[in-house]
PDB file of N, CA and C in Angstrom:
ATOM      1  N   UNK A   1      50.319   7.815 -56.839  1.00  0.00           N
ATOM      2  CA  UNK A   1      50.280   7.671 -55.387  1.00  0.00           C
ATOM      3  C   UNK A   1      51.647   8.049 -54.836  1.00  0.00           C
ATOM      4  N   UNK A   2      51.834   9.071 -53.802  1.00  0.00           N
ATOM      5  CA  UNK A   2      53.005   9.709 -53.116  1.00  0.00           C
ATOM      6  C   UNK A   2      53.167   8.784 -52.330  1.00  0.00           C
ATOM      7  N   UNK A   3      52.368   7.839 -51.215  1.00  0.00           N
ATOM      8  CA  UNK A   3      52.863   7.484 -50.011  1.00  0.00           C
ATOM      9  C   UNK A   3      53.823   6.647 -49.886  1.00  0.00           C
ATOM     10  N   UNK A   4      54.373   6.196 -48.932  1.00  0.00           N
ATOM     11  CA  UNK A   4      55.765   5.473 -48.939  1.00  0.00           C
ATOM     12  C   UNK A   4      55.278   4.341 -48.981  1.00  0.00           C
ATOM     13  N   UNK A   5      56.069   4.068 -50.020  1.00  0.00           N
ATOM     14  CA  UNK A   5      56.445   2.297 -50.530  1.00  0.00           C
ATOM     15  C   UNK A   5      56.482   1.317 -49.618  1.00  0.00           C
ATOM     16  N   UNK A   6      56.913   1.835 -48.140  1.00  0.00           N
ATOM     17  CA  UNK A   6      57.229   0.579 -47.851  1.00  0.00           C
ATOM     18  C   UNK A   6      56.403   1.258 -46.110  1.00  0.00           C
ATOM     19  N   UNK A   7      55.806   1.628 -45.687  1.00  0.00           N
ATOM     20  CA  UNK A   7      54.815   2.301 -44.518  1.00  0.00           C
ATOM     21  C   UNK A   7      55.661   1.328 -43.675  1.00  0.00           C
ATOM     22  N   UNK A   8      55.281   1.732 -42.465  1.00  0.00           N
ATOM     23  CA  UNK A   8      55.840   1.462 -40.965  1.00  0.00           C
ATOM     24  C   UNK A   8      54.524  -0.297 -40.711  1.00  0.00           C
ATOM     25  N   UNK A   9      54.853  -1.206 -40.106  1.00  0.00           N
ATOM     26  CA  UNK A   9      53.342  -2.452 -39.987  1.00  0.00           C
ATOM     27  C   UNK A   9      53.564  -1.923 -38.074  1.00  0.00           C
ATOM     28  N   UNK A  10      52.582  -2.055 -38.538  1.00  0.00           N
ATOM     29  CA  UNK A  10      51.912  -2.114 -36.537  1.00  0.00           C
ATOM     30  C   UNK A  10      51.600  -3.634 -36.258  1.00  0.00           C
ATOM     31  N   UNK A  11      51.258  -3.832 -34.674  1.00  0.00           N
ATOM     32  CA  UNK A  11      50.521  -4.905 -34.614  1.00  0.00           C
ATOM     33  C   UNK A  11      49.261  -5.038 -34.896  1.00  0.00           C
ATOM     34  N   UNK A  12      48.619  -4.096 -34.926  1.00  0.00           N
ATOM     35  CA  UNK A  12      47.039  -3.732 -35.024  1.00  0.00           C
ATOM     36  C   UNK A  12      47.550  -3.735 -36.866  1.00  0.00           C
ATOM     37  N   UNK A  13      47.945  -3.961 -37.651  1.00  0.00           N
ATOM     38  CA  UNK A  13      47.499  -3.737 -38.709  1.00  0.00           C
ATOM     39  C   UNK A  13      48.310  -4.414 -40.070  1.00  0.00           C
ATOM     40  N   UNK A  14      46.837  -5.091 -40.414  1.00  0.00           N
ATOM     41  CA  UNK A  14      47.239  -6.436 -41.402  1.00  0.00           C
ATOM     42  C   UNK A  14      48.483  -6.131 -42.541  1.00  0.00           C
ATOM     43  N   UNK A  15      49.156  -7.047 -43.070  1.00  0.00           N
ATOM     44  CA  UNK A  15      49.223  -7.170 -44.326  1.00  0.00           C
ATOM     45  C   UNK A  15      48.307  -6.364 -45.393  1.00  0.00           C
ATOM     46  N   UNK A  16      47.275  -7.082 -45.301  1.00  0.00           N
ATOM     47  CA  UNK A  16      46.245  -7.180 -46.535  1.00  0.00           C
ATOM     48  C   UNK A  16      45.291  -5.814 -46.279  1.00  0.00           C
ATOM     49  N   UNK A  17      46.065  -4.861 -44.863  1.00  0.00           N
ATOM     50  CA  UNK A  17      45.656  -3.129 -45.115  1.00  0.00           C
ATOM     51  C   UNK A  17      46.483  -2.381 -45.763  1.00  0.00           C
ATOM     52  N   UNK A  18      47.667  -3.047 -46.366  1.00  0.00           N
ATOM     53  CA  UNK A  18      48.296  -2.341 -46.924  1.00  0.00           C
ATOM     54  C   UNK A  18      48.299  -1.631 -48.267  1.00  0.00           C
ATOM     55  N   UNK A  19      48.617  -1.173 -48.795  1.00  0.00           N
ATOM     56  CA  UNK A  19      48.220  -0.617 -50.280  1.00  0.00           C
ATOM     57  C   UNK A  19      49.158  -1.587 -50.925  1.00  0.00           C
ATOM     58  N   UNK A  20      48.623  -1.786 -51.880  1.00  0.00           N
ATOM     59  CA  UNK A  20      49.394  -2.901 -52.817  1.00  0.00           C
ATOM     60  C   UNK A  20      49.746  -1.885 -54.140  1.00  0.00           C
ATOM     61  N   UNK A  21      50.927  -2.893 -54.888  1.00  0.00           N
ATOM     62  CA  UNK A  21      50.936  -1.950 -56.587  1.00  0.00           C
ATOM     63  C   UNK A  21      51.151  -3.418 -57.560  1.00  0.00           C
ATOM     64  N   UNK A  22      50.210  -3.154 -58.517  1.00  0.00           N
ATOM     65  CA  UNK A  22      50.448  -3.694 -59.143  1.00  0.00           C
ATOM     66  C   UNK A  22      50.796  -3.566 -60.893  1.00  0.00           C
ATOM     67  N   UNK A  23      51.776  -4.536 -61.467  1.00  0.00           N
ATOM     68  CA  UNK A  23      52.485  -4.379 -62.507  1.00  0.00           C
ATOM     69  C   UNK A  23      52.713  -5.324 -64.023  1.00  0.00           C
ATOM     70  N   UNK A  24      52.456  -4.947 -64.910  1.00  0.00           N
ATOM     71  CA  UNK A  24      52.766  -6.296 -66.043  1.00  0.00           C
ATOM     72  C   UNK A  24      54.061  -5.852 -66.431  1.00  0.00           C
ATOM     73  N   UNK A  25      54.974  -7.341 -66.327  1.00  0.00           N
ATOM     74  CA  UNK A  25      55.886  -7.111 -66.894  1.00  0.00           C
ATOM     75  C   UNK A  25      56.518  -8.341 -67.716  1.00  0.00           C
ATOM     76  N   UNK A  26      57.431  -7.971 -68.802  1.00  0.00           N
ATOM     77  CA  UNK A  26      58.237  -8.799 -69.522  1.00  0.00           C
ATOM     78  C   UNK A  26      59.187  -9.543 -68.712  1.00  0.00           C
ATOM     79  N   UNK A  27      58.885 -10.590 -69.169  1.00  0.00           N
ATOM     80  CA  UNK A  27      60.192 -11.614 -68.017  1.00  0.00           C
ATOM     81  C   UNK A  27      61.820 -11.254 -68.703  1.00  0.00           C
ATOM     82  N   UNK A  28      61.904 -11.316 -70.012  1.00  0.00           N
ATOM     83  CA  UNK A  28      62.726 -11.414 -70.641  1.00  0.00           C
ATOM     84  C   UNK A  28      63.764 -10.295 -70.413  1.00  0.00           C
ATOM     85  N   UNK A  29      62.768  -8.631 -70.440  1.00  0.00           N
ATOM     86  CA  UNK A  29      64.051  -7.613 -70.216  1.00  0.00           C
ATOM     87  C   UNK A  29      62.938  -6.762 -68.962  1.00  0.00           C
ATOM     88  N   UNK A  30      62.217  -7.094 -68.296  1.00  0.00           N
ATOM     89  CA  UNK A  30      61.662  -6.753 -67.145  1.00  0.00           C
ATOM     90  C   UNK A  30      61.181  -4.837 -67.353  1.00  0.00           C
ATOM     91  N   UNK A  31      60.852  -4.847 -68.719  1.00  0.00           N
ATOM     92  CA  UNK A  31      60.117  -3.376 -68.536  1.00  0.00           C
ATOM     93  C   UNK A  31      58.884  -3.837 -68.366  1.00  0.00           C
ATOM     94  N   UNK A  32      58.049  -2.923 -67.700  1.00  0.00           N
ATOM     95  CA  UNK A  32      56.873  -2.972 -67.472  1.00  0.00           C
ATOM     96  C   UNK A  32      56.275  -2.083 -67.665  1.00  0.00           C
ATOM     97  N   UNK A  33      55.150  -2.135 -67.392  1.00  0.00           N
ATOM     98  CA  UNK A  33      53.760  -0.792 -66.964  1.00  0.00           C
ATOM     99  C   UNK A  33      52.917  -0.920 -66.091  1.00  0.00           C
ATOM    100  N   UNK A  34      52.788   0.325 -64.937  1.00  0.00           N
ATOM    101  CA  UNK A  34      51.546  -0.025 -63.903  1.00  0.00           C
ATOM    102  C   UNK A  34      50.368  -0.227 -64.211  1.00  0.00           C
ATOM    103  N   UNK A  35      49.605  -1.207 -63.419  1.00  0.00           N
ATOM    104  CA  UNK A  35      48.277  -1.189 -63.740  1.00  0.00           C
ATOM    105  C   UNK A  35      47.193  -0.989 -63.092  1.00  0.00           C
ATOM    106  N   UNK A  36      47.985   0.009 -61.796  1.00  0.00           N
ATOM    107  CA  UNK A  36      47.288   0.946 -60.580  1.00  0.00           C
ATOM    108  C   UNK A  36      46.418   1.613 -61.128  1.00  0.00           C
ATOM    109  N   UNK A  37      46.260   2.251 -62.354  1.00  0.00           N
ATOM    110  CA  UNK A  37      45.547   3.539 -62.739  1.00  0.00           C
ATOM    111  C   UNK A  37      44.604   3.065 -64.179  1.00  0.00           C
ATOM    112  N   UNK A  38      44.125   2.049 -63.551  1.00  0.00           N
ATOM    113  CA  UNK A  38      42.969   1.350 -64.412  1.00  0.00           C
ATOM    114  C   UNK A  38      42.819   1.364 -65.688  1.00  0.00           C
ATOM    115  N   UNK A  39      44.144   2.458 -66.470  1.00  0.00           N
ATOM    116  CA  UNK A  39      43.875   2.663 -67.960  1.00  0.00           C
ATOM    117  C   UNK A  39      44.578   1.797 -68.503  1.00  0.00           C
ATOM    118  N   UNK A  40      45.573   0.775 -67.684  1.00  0.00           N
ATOM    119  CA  UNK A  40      46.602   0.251 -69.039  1.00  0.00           C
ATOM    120  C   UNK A  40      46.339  -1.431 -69.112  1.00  0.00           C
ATOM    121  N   UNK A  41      45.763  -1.979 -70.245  1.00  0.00           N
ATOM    122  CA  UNK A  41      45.362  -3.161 -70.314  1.00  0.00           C
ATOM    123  C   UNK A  41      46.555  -4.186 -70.447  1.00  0.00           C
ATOM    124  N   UNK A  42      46.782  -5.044 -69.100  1.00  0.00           N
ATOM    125  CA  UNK A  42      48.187  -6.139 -69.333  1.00  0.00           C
ATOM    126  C   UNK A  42      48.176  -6.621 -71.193  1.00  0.00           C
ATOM    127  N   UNK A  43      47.282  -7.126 -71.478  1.00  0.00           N
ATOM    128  CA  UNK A  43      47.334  -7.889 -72.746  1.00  0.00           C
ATOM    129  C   UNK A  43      47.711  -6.626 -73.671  1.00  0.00           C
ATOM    130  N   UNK A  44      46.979  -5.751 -73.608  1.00  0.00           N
ATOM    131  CA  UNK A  44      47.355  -4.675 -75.123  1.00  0.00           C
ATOM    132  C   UNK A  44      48.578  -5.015 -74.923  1.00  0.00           C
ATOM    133  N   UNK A  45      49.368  -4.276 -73.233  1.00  0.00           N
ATOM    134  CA  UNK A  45      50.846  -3.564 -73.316  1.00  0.00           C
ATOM    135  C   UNK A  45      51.815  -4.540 -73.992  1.00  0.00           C
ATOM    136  N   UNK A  46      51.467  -5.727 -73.671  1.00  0.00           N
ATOM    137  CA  UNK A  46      52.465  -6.812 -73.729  1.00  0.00           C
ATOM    138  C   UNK A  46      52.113  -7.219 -75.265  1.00  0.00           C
ATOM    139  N   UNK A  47      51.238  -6.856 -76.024  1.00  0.00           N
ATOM    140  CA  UNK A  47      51.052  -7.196 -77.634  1.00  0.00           C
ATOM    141  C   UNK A  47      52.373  -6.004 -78.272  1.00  0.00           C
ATOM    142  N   UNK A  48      51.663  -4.958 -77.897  1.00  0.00           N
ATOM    143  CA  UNK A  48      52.592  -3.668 -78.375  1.00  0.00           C
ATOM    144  C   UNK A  48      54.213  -4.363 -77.803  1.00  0.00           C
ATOM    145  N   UNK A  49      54.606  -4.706 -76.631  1.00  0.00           N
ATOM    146  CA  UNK A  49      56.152  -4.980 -76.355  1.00  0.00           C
ATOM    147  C   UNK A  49      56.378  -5.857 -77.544  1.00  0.00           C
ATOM    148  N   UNK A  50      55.769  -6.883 -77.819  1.00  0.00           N
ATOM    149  CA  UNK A  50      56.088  -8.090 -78.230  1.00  0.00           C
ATOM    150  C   UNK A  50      56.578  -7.825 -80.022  1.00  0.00           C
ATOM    151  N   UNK A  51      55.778  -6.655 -80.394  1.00  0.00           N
ATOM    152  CA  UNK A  51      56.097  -5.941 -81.781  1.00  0.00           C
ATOM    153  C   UNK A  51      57.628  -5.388 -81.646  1.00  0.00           C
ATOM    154  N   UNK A  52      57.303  -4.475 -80.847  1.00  0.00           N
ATOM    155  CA  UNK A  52      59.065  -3.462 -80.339  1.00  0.00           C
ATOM    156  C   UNK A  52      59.651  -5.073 -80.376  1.00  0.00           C
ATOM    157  N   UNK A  53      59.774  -5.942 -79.638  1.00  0.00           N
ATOM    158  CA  UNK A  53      60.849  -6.362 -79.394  1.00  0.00           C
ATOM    159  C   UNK A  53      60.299  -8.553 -79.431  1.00  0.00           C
ATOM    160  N   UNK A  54      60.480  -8.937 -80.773  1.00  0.00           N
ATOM    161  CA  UNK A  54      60.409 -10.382 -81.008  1.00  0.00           C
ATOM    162  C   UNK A  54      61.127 -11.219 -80.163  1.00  0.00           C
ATOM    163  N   UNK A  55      60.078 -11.786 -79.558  1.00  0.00           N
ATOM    164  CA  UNK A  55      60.975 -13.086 -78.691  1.00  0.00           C
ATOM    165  C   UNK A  55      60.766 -12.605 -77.774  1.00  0.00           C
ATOM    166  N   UNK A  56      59.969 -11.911 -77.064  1.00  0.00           N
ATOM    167  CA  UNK A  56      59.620 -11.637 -75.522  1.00  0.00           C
ATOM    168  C   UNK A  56      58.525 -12.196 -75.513  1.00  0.00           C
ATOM    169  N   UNK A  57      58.301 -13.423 -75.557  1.00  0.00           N
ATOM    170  CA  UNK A  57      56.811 -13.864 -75.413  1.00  0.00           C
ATOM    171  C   UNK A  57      56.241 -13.900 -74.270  1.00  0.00           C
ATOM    172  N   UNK A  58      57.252 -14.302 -72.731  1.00  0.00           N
ATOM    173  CA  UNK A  58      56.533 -13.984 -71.774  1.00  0.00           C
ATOM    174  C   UNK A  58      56.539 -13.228 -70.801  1.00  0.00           C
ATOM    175  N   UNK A  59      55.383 -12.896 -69.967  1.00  0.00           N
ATOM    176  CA  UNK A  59      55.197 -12.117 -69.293  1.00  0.00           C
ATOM    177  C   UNK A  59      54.123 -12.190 -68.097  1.00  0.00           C
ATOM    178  N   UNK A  60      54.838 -11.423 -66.979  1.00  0.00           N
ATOM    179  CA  UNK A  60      53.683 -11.682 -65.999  1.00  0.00           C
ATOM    180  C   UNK A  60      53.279 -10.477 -64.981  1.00  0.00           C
ATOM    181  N   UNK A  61      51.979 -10.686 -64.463  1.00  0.00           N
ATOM    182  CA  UNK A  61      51.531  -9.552 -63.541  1.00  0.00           C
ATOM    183  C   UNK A  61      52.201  -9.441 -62.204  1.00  0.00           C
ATOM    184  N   UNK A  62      52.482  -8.858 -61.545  1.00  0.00           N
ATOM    185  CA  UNK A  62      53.224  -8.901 -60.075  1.00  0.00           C
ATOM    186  C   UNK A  62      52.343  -7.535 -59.334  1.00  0.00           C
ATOM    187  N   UNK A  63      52.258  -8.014 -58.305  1.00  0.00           N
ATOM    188  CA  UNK A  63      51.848  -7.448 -56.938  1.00  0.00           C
ATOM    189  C   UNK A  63      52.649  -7.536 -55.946  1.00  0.00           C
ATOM    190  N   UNK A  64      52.769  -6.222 -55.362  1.00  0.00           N
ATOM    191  CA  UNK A  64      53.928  -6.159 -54.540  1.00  0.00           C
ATOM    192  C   UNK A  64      53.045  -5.163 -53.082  1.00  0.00           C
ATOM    193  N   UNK A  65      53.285  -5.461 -51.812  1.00  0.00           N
ATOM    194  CA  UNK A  65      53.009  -4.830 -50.913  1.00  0.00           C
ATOM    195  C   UNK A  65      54.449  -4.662 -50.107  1.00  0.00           C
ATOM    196  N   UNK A  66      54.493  -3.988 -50.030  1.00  0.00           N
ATOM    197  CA  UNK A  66      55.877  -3.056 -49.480  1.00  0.00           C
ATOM    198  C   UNK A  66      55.839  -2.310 -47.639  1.00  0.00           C
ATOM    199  N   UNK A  67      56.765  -3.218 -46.952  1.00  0.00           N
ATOM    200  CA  UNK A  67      56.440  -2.617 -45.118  1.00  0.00           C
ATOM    201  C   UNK A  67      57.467  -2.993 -44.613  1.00  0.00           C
ATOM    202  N   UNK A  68      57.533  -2.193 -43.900  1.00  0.00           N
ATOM    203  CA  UNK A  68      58.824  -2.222 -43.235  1.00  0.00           C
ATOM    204  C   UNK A  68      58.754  -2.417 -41.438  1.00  0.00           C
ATOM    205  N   UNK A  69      59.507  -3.335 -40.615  1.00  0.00           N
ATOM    206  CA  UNK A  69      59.357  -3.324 -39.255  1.00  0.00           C
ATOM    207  C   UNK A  69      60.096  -2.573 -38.566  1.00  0.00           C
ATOM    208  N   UNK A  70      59.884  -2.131 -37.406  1.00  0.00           N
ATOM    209  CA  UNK A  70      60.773  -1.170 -36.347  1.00  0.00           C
ATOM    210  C   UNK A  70      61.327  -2.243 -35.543  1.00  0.00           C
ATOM    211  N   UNK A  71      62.638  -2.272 -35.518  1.00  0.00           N
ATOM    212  CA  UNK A  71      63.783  -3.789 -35.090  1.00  0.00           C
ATOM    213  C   UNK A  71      63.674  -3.260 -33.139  1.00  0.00           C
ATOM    214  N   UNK A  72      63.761  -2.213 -33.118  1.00  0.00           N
ATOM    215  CA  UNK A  72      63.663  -1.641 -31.298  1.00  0.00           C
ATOM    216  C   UNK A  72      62.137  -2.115 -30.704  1.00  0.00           C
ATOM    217  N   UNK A  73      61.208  -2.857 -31.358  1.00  0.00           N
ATOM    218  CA  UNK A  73      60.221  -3.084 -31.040  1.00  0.00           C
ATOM    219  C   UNK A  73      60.152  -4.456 -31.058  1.00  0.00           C
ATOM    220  N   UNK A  74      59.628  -5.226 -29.574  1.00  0.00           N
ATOM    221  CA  UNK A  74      59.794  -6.675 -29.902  1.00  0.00           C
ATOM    222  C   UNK A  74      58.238  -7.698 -29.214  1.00  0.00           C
ATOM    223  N   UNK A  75      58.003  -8.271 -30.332  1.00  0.00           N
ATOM    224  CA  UNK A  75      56.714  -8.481 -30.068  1.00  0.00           C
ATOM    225  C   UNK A  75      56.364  -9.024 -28.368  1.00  0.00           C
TER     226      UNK A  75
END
């Protein structure tokens, strides 16, 4: 997905229209992998990390929606 990370919010338009991304990641050294593109299973990725690298046991999914306000505009 190209569009900008962080889109312009209107008043007409929610939060929850925004495009979201979401991510599994290692708490320990915070690499991750997206899981926008339906192929990458949180549990495999984080079995495979946990081989590479002992003692990263945990880990978590994050969702992030990203917007930005125009400050010259006042409700």
């Amino acid at each position: 997905m190209t569009s900008d990370p962080f889109p312009d919010l209107f008043a007409h338009l929610e939060i929850s229209a925004l495009p979201s991304r979401r991510w599994v990641e290692c708490v320990n050294c915070v690499d991750h992998a997206l899981l926008d593109d339906g192929k990458t299973d949180p549990q495999e990725w984080a079995v495979g990390h946990v081989i590479l690298h002992p003692g990263h046991t945990r880990y978590r999914i994050v969702s992030q929606v990203g917007f930005r306000l125009d400050a010259t505009v006042t409700p």
